[in-house]
Protein backbone atom coordinates (compact mmCIF):
# COMPACT_ATOMS: atom_id res chain seq x y z
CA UNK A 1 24.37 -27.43 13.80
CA UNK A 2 23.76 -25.37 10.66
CA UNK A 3 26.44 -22.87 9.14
CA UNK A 4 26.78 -20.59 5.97
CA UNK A 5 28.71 -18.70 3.50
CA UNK A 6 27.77 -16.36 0.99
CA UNK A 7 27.52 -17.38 -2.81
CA UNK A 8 25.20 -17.72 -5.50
CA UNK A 9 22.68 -20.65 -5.56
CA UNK A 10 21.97 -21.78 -2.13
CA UNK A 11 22.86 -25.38 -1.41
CA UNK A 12 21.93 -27.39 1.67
CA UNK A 13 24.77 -29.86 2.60
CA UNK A 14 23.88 -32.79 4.91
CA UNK A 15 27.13 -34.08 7.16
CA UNK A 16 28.00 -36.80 9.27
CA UNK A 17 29.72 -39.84 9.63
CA UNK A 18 28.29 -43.36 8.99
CA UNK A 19 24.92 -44.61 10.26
CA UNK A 20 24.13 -40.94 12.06
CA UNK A 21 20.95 -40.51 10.15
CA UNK A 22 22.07 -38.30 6.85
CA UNK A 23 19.74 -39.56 4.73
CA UNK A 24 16.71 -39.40 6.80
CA UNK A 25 17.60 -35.80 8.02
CA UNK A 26 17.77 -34.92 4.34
CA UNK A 27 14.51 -36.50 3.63
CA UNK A 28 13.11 -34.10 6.34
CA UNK A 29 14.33 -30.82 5.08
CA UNK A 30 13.42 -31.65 1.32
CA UNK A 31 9.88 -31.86 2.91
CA UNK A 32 10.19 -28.88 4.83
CA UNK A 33 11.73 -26.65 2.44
CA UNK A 34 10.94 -27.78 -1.18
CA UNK A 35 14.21 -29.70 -1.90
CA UNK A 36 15.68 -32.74 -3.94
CA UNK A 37 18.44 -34.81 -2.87
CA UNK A 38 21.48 -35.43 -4.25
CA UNK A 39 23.76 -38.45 -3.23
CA UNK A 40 27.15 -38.17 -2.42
CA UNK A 41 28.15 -41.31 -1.78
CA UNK A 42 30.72 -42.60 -4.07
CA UNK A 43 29.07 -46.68 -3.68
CA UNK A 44 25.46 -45.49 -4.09
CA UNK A 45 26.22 -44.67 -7.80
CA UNK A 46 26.64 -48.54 -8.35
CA UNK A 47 23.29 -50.52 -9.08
CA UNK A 48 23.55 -54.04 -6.77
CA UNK A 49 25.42 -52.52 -3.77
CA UNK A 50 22.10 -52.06 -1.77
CA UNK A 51 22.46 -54.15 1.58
CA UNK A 52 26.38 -52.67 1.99
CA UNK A 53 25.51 -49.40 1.52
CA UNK A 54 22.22 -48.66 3.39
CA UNK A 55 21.01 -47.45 -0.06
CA UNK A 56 18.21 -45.61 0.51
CA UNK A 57 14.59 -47.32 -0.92
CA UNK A 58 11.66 -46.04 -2.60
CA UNK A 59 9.39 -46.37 0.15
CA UNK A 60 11.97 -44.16 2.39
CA UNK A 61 12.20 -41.60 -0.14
CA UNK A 62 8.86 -40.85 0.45
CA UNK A 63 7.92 -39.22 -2.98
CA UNK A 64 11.02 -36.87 -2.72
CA UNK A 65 13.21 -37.14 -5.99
CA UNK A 66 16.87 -38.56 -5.51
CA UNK A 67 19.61 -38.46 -7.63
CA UNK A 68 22.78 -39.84 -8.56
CA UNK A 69 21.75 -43.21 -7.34
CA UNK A 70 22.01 -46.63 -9.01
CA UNK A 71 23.82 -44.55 -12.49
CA UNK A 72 26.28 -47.13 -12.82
CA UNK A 73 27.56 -51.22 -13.08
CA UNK A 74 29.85 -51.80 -10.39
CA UNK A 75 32.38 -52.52 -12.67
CA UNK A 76 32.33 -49.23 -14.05
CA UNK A 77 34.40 -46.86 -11.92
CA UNK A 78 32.71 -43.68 -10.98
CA UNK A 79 35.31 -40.68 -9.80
CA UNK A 80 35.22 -37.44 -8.15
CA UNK A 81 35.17 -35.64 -11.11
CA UNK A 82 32.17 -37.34 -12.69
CA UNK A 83 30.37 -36.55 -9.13
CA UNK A 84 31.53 -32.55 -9.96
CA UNK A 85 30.39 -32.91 -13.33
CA UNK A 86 27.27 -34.52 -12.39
CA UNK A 87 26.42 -32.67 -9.55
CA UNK A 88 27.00 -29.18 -11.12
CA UNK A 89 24.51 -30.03 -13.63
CA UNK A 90 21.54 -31.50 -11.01
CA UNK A 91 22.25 -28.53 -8.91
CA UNK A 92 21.41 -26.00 -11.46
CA UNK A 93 18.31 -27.59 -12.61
CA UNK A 94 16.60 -28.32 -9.69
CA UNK A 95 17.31 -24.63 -9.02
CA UNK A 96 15.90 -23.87 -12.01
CA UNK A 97 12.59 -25.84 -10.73
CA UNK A 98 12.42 -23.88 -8.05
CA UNK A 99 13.53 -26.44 -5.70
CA UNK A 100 16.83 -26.30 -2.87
CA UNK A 101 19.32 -28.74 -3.94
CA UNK A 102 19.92 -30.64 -1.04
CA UNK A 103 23.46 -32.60 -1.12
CA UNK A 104 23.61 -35.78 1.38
CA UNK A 105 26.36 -38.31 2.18
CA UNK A 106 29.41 -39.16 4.11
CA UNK A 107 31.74 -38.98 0.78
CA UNK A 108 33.50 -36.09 1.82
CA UNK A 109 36.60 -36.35 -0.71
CA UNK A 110 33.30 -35.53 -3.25
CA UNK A 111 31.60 -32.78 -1.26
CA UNK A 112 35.83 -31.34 -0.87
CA UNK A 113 35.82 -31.58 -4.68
CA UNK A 114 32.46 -29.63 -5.47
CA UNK A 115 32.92 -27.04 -3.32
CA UNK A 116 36.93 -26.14 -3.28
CA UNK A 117 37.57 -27.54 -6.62
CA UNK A 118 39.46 -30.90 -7.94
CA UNK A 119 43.41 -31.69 -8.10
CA UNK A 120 44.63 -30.22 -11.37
CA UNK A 121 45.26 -33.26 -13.23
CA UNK A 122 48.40 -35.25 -12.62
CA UNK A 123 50.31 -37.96 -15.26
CA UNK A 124 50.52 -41.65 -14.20
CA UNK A 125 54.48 -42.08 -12.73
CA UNK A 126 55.26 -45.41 -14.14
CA UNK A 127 58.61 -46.16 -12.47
CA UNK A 128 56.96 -45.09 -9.18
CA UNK A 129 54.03 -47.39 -9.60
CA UNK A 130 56.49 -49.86 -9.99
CA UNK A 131 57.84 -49.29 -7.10
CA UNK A 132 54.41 -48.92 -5.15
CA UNK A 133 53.18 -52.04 -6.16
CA UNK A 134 55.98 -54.11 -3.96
CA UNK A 135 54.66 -52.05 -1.12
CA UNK A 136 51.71 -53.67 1.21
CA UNK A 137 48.53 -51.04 1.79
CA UNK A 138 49.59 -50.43 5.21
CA UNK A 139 53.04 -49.40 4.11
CA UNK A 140 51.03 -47.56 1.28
CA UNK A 141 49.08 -45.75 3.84
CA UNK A 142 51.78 -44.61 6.42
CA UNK A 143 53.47 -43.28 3.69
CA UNK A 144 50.93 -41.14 3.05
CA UNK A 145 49.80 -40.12 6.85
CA UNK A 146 53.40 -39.39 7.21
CA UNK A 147 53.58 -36.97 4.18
CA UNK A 148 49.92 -35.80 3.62
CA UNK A 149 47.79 -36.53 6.68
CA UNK A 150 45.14 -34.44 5.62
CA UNK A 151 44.54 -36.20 2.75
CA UNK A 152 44.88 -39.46 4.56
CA UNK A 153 41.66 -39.02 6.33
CA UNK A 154 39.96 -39.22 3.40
CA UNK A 155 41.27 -42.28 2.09
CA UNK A 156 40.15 -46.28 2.65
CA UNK A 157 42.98 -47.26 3.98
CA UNK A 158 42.54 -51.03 1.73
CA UNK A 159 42.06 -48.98 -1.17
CA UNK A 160 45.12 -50.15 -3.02
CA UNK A 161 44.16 -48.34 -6.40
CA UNK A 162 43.73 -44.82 -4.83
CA UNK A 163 46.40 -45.19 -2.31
CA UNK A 164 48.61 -45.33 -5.22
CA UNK A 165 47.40 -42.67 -7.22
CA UNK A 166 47.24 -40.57 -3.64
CA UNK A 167 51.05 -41.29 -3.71
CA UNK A 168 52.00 -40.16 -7.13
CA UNK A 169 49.84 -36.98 -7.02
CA UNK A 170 51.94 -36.35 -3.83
CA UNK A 171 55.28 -37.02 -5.62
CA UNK A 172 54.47 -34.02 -8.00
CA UNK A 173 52.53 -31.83 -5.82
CA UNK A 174 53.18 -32.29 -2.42
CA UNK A 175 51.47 -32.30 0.42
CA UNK A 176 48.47 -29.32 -0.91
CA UNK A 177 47.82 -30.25 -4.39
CA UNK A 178 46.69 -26.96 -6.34
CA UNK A 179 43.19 -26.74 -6.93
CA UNK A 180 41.31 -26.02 -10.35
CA UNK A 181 39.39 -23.29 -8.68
CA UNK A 182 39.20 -22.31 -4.92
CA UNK A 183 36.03 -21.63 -2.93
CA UNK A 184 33.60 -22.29 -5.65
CA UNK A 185 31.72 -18.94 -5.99
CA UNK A 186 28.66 -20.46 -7.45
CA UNK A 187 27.25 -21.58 -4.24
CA UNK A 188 25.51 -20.10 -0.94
CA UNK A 189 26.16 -23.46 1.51
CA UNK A 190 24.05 -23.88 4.66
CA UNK A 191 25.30 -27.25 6.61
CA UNK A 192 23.72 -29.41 8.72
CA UNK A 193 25.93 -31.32 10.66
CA UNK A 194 24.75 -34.82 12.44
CA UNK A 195 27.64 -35.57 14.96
CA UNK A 196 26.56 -37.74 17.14
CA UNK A 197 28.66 -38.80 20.54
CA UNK A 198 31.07 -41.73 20.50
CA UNK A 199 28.73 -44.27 22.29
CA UNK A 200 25.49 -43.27 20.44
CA UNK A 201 27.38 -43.95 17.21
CA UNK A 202 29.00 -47.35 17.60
CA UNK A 203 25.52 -48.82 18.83
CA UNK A 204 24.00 -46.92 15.56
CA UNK A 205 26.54 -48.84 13.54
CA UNK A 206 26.33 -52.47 15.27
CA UNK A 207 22.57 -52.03 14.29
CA UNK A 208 22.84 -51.46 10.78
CA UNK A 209 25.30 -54.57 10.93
CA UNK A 210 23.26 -56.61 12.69
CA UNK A 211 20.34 -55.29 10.15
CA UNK A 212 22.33 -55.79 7.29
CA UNK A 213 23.38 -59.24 7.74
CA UNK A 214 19.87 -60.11 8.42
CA UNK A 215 18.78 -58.21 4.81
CA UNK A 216 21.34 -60.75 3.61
CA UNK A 217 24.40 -58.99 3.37
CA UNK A 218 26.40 -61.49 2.60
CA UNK A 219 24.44 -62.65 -0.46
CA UNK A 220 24.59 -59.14 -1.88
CA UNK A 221 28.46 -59.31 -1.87
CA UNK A 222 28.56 -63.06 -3.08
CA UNK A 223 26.66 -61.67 -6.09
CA UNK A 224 28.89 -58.52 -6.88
CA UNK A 225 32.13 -60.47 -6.48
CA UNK A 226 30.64 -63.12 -9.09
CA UNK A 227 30.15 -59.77 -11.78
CA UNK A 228 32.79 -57.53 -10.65
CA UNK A 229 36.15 -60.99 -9.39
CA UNK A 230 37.84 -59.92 -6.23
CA UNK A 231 40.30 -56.90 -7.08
CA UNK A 232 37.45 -55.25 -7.75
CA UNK A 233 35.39 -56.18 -5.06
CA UNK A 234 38.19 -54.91 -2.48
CA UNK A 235 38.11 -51.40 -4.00
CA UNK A 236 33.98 -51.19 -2.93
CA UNK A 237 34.21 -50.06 0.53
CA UNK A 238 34.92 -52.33 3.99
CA UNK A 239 31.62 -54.48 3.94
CA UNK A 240 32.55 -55.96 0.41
CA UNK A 241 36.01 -56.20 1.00
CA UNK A 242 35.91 -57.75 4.42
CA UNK A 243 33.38 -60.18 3.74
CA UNK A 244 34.85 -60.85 0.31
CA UNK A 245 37.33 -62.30 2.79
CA UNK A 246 35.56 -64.72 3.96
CA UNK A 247 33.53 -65.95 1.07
CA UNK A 248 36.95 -66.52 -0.33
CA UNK A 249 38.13 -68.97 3.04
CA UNK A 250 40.67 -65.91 4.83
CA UNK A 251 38.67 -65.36 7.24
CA UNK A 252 35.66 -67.07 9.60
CA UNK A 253 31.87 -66.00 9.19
CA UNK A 254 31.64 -66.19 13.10
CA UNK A 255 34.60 -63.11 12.79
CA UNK A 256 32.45 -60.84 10.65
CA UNK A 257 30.35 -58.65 12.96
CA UNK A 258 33.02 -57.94 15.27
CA UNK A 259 35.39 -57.02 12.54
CA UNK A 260 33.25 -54.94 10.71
CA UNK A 261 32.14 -52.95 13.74
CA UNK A 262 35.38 -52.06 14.76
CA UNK A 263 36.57 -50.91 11.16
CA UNK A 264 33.62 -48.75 10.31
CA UNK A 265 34.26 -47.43 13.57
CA UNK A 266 37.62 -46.21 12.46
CA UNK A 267 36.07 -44.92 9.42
CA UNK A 268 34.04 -43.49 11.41
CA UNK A 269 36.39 -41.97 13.26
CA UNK A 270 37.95 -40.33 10.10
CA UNK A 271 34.69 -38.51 9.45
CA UNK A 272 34.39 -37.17 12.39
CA UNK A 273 38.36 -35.54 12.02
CA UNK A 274 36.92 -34.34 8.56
CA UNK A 275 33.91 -32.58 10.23
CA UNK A 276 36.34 -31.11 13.09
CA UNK A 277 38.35 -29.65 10.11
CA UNK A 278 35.25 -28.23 8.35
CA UNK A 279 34.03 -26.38 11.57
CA UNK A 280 37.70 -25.06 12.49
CA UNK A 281 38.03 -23.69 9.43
CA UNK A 282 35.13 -21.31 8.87
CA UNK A 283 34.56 -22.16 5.36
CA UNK A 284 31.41 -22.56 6.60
């Protein structure tokens, strides 16, 4: 499905939810059209998270210049902001080139930030932080479907650090945080959206499991946890934090396919209420 909106320099967006083929759909239209990709995927920034987070290769690139990909240590936190400051400037040069700048990924807190501008900045609430931290991340979570549901969908639910934050920027601005800018006016988007149907997407993502572990998944996160300790480690997305788990003793290696399938498939399942959002409400 493609859809547009009238702005300035045109911008093709590339949607979907996990393991639906975004970065190979990308790959196409760059061909097609003249284009260069630009990541938005908020774990592809980090150098060594390759296996968890079906980084693209060289080889699959084929000869078509990505960017904002392997730009950072894992133990170097990269935020929405940096992506709108980053992005911003990559979009306007390869324009300048002469190229489409072609934006691909299922970060959609980052493509939310580009496009309708970030939270105005909010102070750290100390006494509430306090009082966060005695709270477990489902409790964390509920609290925030139950105030902000919208923003909820957007949020790893075991992502302690940003469930917190989510909280306190509620506390001051409620439920639709004001916005630096609205509709940012410097962009013509054209979507492509890749939505695929319930069954054809849970085999897709027991695939790239089964691929994954066989890449040697579970080396990868072994390795990150070693340079990044576990707190850390929890905060990079549900393949390092679930098998973290394990390689810690919670949890048995026989319970980590069937685990991870069924909690990508809820995240999953979060990206596809995004993309019902985006197509109800014709900002595209």
């Amino acid at each position: 499905m493609v859809l547009s909106r009238t702005m300035a320099i045109t911008i093709l967006c590339v949607i979907g939810p996990t393991a639906s083929g975004k970065s190979s759909r990308a790959i196409i239209e760059a061909k097609k059209r003249g284009g260069e990709v630009i990541s938005v995927d908020s774990r592809q920034v980090y150098r060594g998270l390759d296996i968890g987070t079906e980084k693209i290769t060289l080889e699959e690139m084929g000869g078509i210049p990505h960017h904002l990909i392997d730009i950072r240590e894992p133990n170097n936190p990269y935020s929405a902001g940096d992506f709108v400051q980053d992005a911003t400037q990559l979009i306007e040069e390869i324009n300048t080139r002469g190229k489409l700048p072609i934006l691909a990924g299922g970060s959609h807190f980052y493509f939310d930030a580009l496009l309708n501008g970030l939270p105005f900045e909010t102070p750290p609430n100390p006494s509430l932080r306090t009082e966060l931290e005695n709270l477990k991340n489902e409790e964390l979570f509920e609290r925030i479907k139950n105030t902000d549901p919208k923003r909820a969908m957007v949020l790893d639910p075991k992502n302690r650090r940003r469930l917190i934050r989510a909280l306190e920027i509620i506390a001051i601005r409620g439920n639709v945080p004001p916005r630096d800018s609205q509709k940012n006016p410097a962009y013509i988007v054209e979507w492509i959206i890749i939505n695929p149907s319930k069954e054809e997407l849970r085999a897709r993502i027991d695939t790239r499991l089964a691929t994954a572990f066989s890449r040697g998944l579970i080396e990868e996160v072994r390795t990150v946890q070693k340079k990044v300790g576990n707190e850390r480690l929890n905060e990079l997305g549900l393949e390092y934090r679930i098998i973290g788990e394990f390689l810690r003793d919670e949890r048995t290696k026989e319970s980590l396919l069937s685990v991870l399938s069924a909690k990508l498939w809820q995240y999953a399942r979060r990206q596809k209420a995004w993309i019902r959002k985006l197509q109800a409400s014709n900002i595209a």
